[in-house]
Structures are given as structure tokens and as C-alpha cells.
Protein backbone atom coordinates (compact mmCIF):
# COMPACT_ATOMS: atom_id res chain seq x y z
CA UNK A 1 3.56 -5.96 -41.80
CA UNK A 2 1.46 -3.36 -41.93
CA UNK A 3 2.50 0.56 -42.96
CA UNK A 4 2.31 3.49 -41.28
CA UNK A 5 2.15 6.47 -43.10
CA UNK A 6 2.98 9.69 -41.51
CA UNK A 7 -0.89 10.72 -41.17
CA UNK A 8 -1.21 7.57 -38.86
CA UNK A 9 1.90 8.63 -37.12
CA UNK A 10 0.31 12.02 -36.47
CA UNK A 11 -2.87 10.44 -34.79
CA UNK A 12 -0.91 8.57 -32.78
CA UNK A 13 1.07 11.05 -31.44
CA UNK A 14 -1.58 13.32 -31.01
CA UNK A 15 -3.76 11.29 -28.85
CA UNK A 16 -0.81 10.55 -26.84
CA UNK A 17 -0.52 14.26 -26.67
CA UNK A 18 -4.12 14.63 -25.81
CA UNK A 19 -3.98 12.56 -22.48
CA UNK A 20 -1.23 13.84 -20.96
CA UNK A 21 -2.61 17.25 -21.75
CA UNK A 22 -5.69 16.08 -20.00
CA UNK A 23 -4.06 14.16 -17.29
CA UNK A 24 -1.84 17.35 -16.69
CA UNK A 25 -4.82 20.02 -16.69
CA UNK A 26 -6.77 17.90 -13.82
CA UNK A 27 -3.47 16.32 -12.23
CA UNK A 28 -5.20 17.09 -8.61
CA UNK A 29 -7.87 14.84 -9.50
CA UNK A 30 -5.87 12.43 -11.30
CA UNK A 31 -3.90 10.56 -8.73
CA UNK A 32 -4.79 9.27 -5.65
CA UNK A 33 -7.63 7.80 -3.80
CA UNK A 34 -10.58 9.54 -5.23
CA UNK A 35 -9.50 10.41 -9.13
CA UNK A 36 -11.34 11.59 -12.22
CA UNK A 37 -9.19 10.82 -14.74
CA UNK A 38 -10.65 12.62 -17.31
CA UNK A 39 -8.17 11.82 -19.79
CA UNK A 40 -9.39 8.25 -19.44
CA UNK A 41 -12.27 8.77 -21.77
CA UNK A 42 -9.90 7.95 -24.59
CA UNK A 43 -9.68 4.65 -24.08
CA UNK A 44 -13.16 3.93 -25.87
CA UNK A 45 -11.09 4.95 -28.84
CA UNK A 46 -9.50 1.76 -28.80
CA UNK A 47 -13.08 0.12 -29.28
CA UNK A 48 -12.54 1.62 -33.57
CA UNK A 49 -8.78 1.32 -33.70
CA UNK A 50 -5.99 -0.55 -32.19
CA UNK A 51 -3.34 2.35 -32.73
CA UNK A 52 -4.38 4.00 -29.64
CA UNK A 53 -3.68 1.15 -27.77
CA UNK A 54 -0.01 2.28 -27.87
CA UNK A 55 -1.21 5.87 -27.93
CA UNK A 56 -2.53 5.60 -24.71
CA UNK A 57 -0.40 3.19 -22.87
CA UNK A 58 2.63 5.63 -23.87
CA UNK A 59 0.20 9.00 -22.74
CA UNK A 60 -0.27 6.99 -19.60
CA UNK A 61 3.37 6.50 -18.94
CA UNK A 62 4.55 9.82 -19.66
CA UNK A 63 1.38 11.00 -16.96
CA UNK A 64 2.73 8.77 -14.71
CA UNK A 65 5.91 10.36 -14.45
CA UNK A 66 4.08 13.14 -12.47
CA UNK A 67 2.27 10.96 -10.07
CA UNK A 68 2.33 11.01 -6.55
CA UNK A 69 2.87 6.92 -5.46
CA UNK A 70 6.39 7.17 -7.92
CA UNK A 71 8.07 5.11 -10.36
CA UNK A 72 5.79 2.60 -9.02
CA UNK A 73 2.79 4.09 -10.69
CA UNK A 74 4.94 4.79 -13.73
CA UNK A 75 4.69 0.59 -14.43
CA UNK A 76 1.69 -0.38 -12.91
CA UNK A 77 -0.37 2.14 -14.75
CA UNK A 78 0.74 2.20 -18.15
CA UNK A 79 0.21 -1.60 -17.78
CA UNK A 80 -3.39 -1.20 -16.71
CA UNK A 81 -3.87 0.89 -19.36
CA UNK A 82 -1.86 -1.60 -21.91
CA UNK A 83 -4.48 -4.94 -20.61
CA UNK A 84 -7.85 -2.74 -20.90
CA UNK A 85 -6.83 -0.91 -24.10
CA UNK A 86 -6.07 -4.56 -25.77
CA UNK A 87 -9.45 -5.66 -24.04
CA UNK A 88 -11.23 -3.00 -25.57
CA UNK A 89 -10.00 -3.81 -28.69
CA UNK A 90 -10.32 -7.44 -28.59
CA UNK A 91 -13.96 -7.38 -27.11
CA UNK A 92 -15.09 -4.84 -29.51
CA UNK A 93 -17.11 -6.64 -32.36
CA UNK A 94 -18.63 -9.09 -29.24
CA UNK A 95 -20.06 -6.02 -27.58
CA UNK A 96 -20.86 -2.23 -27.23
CA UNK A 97 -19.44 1.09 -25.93
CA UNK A 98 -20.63 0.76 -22.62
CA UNK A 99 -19.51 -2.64 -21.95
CA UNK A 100 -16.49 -2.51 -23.09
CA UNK A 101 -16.04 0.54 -21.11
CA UNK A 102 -15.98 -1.48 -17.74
CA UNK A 103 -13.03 -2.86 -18.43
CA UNK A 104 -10.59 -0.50 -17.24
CA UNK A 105 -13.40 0.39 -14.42
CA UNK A 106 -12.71 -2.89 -12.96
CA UNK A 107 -8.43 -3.00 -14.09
CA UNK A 108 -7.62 0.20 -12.90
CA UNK A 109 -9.78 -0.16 -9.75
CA UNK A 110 -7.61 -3.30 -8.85
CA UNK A 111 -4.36 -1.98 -9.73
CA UNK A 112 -4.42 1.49 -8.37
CA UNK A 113 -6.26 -0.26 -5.10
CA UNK A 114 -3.38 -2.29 -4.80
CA UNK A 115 -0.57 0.60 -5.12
CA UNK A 116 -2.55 2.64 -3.11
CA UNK A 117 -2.69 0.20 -0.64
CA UNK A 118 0.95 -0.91 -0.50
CA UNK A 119 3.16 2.37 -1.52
CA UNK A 120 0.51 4.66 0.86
CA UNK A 121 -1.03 2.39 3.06
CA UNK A 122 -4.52 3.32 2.39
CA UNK A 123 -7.33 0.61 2.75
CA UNK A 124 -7.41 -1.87 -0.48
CA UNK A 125 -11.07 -2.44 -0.91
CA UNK A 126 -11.86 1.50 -0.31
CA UNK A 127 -9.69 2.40 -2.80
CA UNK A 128 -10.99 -0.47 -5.34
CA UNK A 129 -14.49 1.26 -4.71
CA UNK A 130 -13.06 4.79 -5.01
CA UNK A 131 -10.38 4.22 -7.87
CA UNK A 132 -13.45 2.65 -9.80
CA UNK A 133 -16.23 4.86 -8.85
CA UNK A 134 -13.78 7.51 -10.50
CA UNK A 135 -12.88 5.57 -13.51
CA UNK A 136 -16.55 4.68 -14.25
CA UNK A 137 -17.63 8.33 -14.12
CA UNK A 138 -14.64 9.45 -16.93
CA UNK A 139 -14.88 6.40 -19.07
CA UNK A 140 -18.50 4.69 -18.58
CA UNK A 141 -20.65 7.94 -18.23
CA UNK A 142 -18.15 10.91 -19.67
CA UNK A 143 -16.52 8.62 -22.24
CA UNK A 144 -19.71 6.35 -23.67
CA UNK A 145 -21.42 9.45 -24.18
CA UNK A 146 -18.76 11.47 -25.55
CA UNK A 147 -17.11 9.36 -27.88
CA UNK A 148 -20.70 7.61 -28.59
CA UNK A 149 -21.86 11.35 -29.80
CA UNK A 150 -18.75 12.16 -31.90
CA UNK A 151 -18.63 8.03 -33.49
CA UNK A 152 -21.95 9.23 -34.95
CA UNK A 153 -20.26 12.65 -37.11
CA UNK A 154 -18.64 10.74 -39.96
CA UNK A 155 -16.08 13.18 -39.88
CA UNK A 156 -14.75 11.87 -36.65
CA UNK A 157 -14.65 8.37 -37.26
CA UNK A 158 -12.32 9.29 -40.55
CA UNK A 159 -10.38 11.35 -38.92
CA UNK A 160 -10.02 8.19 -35.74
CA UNK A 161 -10.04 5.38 -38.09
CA UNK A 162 -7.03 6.28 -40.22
CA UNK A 163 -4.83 3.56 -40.79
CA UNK A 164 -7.55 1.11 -40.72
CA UNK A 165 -9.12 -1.48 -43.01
CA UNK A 166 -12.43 0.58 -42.64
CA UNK A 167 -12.37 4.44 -44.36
């Protein structure tokens, strides 16, 4: 079983922090059709360290809470986040940043598409192309070259990698 100390705690907590802060800030672009979920860039972080798999999957499903389709979103997207976070994760030492980045390009485009399309009625494979165009912006482009930049400062990676095997 493995510990966590309270400085692990706080990391967790503040990255869940961070993305609803983020998702909040841009919440017009953050639901819908057409979305640039900015706060979606955090999920690379989950490429160095499986805490913010639960980080994010609970910062997910507290921005949820605000959205638009309903408690519908509040299930379906945390558990979009939940499968490409552990993807992320699990892919990580088989490939790099921006590959692993496509997974929740191609998770989230599915299962917002198919909310979208059954809770609003909006056209599934328009919003798969819109949902993921959006996604790939915030977490391919954004999100490989922002959290590629700061995994570089060695400050950063201690500060992200507490709690893990590698210090």
C-alpha cells in the first residue's frame, strides 16, 4: 500500500483545483459543440504521475456540475477523463507526449459526440469532428508544448513527481 504524505495530498488537490479553475474561467468555451477546454492540458500530467489520474477525473466532475447537457455530462465526462488519464499513464514508457496526447482527442470526441447528440440532438459525427478538433488544440498543441517546456525545468518535474519512485 503505498503512503501518502500530506505534500502528495496537496498536489493532488491542487491540480484538482487547477482545472476547475480553468474549466470555470473559459466555461463558454468549455461545453458544447465547439469547446477549448483549456483545462484539458493537464492531462499530459498523467504521462509522469498516476496521482493526477484521480486529480483530474475528480476536477472533471466537479466542472461538470456546471455544464450545460446536465447530470448526464457529470458521468460521462469524468469517465472520459478517468479511461484517457489511465491510458496516458499506462502508454507512457511505450511512447511520447504527443502520442499519448491523442488519447483523450479521440475519447472525449466520442463521448461528448454521443451526449451531444442524444441529450441536444446535434449531429454525432459533427460533433466527433468538433469535440476533437477542440480537444486536440488544448491537449495535443497547447498541452505537448506546455507541459513538454516546463518537463524540461527540473524544478517542475519535482515539484509534479512527488510521491513517486523517481525524485
Amino acid at each position: 500500500m503505498e503512503l501518502i504524505n500530506s505534500r502528495r495530498m496537496m498536489n493532488i488537490g491542487v491540480m484538482t483545483a487547477l482545472y476547475v479553475l480553468m474549466t470555470v474561467l473559459c466555461a463558454p468555451l468549455a461545453f458544447g459543440q465547439v469547446q477549448l477546454r483549456f483545462s484539458e492540458l493537464l492531462m499530459l500530467l498523467c504521462f509522469f504521475n498516476k496521482d493526477y489520474i484521480f486529480s483530474l477525473t475528480v476536477g472533471c466532475f466537479i466542472s461538470n456540475t456546471m455544464s450545460p447537457l446536465g447530470f448526464a455530462d457529470v458521468g460521462f465526462g469524468p469517465t472520459a477523463t478517468l479511461v484517457s488519464a489511465v491510458l496516458i499513464y499506462a502508454f507512457r514508457e511505450k511512447t511520447n507526449l504527443l502520442v499519448a496526447s491523442i488519447f483523450p482527442v479521440v475519447i472525449n470526441g466520442f463521448v461528448v459526440a454521443t451526449e451531444l447528440h442524444y441529450i441536444q440532438g446535434l449531429p454525432f459525427w459533427e460533433s466527433v469532428v468538433y469535440v476533437s478538433l477542440g480537444e486536440f488544440i488544448c491537449v495535443s498543441v497547447i498541452g505537448v508544448f506546455v507541459i513538454g517546456m516546463l518537463s524540461r525545468k527540473k524544478g517542475f518535474m519535482k515539484v509534479i513527481m512527488t510521491g513517486t519512485d523517481i525524485q
